[in-house]
N, C-alpha and C. Protein backbone atom coordinates (compact mmCIF):
# COMPACT_ATOMS: atom_id res chain seq x y z
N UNK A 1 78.09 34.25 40.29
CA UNK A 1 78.81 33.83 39.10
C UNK A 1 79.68 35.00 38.64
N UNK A 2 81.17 34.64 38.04
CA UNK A 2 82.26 35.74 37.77
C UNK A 2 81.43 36.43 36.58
N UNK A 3 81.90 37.29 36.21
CA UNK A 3 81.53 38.16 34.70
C UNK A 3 82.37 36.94 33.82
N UNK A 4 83.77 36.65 34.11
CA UNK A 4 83.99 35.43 32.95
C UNK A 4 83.60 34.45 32.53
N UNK A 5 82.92 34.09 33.87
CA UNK A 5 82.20 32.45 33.67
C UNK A 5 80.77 32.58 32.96
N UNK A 6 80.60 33.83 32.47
CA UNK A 6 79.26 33.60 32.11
C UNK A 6 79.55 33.27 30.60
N UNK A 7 77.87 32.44 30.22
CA UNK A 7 77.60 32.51 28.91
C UNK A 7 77.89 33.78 27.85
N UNK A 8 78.51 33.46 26.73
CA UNK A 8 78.52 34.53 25.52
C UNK A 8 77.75 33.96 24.15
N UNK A 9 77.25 35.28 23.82
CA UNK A 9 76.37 34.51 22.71
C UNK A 9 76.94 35.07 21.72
N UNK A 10 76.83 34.66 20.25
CA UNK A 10 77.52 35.77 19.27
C UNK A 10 75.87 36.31 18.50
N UNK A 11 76.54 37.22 18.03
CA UNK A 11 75.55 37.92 17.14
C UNK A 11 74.39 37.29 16.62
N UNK A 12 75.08 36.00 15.80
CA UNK A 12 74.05 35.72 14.86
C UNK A 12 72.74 34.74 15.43
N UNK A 13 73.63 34.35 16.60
CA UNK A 13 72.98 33.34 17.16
C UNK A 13 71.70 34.26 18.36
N UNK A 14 72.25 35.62 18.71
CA UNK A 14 71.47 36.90 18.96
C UNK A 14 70.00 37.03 17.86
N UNK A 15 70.71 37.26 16.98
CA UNK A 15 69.71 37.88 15.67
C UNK A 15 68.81 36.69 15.51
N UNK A 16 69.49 35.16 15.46
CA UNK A 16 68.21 34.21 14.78
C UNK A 16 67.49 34.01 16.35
N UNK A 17 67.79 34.14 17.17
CA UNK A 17 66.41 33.83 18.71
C UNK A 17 65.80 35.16 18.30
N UNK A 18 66.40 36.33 18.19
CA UNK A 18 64.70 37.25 18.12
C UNK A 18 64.01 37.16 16.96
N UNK A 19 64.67 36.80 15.62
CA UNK A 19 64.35 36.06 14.54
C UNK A 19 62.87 35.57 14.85
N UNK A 20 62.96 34.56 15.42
CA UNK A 20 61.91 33.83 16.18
C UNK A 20 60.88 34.11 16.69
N UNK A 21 61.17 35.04 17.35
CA UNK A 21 59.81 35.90 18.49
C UNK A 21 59.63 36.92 17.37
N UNK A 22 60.17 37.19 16.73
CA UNK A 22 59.12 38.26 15.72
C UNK A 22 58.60 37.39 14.38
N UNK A 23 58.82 36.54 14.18
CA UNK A 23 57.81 35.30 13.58
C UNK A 23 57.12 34.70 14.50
N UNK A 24 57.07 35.10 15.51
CA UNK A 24 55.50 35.26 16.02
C UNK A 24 55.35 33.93 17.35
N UNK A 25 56.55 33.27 17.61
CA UNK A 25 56.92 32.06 18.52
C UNK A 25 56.78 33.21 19.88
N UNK A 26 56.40 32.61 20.80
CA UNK A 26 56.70 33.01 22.22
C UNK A 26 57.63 33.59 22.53
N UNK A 27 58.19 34.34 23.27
CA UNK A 27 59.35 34.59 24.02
C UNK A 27 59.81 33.00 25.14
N UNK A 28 58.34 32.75 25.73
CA UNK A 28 59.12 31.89 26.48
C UNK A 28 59.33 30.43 26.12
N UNK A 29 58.97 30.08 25.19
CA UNK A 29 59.04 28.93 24.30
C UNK A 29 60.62 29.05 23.49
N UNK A 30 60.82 30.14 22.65
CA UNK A 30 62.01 30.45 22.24
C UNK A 30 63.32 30.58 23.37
N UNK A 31 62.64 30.95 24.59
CA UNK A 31 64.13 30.90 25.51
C UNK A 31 64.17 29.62 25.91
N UNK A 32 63.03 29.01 26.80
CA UNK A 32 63.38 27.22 26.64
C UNK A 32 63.73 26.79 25.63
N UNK A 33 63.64 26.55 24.92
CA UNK A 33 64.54 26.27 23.87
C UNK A 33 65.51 26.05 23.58
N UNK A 34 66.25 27.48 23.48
CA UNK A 34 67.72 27.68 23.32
C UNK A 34 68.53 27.53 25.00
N UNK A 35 68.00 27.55 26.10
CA UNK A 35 68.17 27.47 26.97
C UNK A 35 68.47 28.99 27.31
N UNK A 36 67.81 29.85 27.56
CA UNK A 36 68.54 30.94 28.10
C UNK A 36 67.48 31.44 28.67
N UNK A 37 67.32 33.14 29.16
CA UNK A 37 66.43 33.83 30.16
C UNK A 37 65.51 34.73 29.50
N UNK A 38 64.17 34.10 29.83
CA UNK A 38 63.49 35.06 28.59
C UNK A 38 63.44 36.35 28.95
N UNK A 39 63.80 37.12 30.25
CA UNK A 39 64.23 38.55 30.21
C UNK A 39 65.53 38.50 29.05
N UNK A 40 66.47 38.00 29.15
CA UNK A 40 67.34 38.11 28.31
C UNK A 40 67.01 37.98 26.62
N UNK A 41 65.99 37.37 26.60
CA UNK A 41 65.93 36.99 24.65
C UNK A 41 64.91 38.48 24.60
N UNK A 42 64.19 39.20 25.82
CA UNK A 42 63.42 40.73 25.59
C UNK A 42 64.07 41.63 25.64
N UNK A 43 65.44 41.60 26.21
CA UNK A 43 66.35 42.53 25.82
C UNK A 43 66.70 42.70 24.61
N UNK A 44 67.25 41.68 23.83
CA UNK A 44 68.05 41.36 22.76
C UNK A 44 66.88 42.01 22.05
N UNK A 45 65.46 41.44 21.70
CA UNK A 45 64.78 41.90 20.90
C UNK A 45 64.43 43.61 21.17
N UNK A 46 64.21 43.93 22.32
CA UNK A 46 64.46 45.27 21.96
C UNK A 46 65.82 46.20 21.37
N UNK A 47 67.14 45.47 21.85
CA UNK A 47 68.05 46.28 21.25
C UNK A 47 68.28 46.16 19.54
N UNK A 48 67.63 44.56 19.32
CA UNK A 48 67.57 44.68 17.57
C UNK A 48 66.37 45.39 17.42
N UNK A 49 65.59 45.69 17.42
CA UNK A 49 64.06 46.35 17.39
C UNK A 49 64.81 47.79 16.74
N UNK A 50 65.41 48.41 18.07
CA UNK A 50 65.80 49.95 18.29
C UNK A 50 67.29 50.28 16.92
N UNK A 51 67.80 49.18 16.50
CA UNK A 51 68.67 49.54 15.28
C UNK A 51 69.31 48.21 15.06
N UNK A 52 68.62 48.02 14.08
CA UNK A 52 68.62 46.53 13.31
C UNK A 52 69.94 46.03 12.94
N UNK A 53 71.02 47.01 11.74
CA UNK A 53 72.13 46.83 11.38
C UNK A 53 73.51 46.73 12.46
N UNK A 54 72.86 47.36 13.56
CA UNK A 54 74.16 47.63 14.33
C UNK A 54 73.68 46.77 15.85
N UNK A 55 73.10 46.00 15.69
CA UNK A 55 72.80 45.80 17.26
C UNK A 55 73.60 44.35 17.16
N UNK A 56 73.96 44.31 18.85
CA UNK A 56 75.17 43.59 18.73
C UNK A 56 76.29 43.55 17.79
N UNK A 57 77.08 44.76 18.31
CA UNK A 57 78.39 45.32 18.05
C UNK A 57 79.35 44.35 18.44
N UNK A 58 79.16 43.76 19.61
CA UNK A 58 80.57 42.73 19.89
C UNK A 58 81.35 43.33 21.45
N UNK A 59 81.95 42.79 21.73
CA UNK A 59 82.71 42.75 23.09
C UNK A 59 83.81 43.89 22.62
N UNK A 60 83.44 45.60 23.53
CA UNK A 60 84.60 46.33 22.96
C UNK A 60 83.94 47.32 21.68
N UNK A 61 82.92 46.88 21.17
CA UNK A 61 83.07 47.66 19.90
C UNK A 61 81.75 48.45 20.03
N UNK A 62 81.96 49.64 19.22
CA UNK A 62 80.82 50.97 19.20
C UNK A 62 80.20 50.68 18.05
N UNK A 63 79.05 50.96 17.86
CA UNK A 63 78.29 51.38 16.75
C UNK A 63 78.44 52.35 15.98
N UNK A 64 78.45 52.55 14.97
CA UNK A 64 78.95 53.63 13.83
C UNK A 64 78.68 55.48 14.33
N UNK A 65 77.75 55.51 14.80
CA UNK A 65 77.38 57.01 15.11
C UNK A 65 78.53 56.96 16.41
N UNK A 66 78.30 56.26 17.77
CA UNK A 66 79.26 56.18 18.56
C UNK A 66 80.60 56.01 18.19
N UNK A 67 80.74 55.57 17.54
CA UNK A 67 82.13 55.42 17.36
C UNK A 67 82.68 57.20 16.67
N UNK A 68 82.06 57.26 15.34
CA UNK A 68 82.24 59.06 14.98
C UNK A 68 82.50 59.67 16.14
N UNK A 69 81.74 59.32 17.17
CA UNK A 69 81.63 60.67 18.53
C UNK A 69 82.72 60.41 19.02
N UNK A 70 82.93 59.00 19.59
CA UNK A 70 84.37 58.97 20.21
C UNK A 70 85.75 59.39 19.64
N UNK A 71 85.80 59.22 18.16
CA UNK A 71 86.78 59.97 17.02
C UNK A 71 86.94 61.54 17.04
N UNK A 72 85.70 62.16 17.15
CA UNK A 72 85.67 63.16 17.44
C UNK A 72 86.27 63.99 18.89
N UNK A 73 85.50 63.37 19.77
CA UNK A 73 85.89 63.98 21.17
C UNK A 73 87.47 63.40 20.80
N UNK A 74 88.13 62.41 20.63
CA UNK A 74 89.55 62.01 20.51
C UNK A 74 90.39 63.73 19.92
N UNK A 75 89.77 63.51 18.47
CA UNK A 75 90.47 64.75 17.91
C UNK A 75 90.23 66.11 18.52
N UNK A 76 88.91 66.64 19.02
CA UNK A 76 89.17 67.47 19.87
C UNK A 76 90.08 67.68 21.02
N UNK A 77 90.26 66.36 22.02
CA UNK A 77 90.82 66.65 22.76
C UNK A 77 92.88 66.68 22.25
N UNK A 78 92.97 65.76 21.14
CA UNK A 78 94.38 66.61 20.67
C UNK A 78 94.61 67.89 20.14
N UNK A 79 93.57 68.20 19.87
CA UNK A 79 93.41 70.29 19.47
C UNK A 79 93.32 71.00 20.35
N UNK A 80 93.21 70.46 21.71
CA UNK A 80 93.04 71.26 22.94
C UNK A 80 94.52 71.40 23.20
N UNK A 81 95.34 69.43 23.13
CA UNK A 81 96.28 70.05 23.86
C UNK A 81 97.49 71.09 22.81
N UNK A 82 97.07 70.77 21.82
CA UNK A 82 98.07 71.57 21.08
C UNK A 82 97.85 73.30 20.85
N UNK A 83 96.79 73.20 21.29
CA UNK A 83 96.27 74.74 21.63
C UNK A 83 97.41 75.35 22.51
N UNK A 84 97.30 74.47 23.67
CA UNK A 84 97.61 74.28 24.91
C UNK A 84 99.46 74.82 24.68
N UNK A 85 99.96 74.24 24.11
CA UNK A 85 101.31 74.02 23.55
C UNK A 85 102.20 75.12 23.04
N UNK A 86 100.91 75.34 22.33
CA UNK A 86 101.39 76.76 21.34
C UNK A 86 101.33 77.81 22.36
N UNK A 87 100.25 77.97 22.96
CA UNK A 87 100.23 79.14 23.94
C UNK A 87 101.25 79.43 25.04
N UNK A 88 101.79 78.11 25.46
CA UNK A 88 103.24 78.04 26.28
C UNK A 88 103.87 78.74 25.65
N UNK A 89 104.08 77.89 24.15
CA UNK A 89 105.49 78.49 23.44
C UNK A 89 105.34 80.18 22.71
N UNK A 90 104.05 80.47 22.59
CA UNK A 90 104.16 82.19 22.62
C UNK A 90 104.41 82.43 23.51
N UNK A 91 103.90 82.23 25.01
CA UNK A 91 104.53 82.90 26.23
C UNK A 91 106.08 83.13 26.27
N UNK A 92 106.61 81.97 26.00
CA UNK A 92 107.96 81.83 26.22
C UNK A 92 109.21 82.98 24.89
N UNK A 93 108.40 82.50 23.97
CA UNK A 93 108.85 83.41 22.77
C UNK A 93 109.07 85.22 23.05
N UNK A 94 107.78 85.39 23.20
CA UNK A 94 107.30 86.59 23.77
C UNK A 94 107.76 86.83 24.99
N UNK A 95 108.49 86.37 26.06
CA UNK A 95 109.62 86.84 27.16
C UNK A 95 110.75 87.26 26.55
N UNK A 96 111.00 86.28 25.69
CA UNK A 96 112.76 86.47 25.10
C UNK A 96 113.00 87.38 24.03
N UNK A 97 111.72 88.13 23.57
CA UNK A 97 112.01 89.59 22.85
C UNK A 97 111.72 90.77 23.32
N UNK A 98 111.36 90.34 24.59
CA UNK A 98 111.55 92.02 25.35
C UNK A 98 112.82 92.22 26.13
């Protein structure tokens, strides 16, 4: 099966199946159910388990601490190159006054 053709679930519909199994329903009763793979509804519940507010971010999107980091390494790496820049242009400066 393609990566496109597969099933997508959204969030909420994420959050209310583990909903479920932590009110105390089966895992495998809750995935018959909804029709899906009860490895898959033990994933989900561990990634809401491990950070409640942010789990299932969405297709593309970081979680708040990740995302800071990627902002960060971003702005570092434009301070590198402008490091980078300046040091050309002293070189160059610094030829043309001797």
């Amino acid at each position: 099966m393609s990566r496109d053709s597969r099933k997508q679930y959204t969030a909420e519909f994420k959050i209310e199946a583990v909903k479920m199994v932590l009110n105390g329903r089966p895992i495998n009763d809750v995935a018959d159910g909804l029709g899906i793979n009860p490895s898959m509804l033990s994933r989900w519940k561990r990634e809401y388990l491990k950070d409640h507010g942010n789990a299932f971010p969405g297709k593309g999107q970081l979680n708040p601490a990740e995302q800071e980091v990627a902002d960060l390494k971003k702005r570092l790496r434009d301070k590198e190159e402008e490091n980078a820049i300046l040091k050309k242009a002293l070189a160059i400066f610094s030829k043309h006054q001797k």
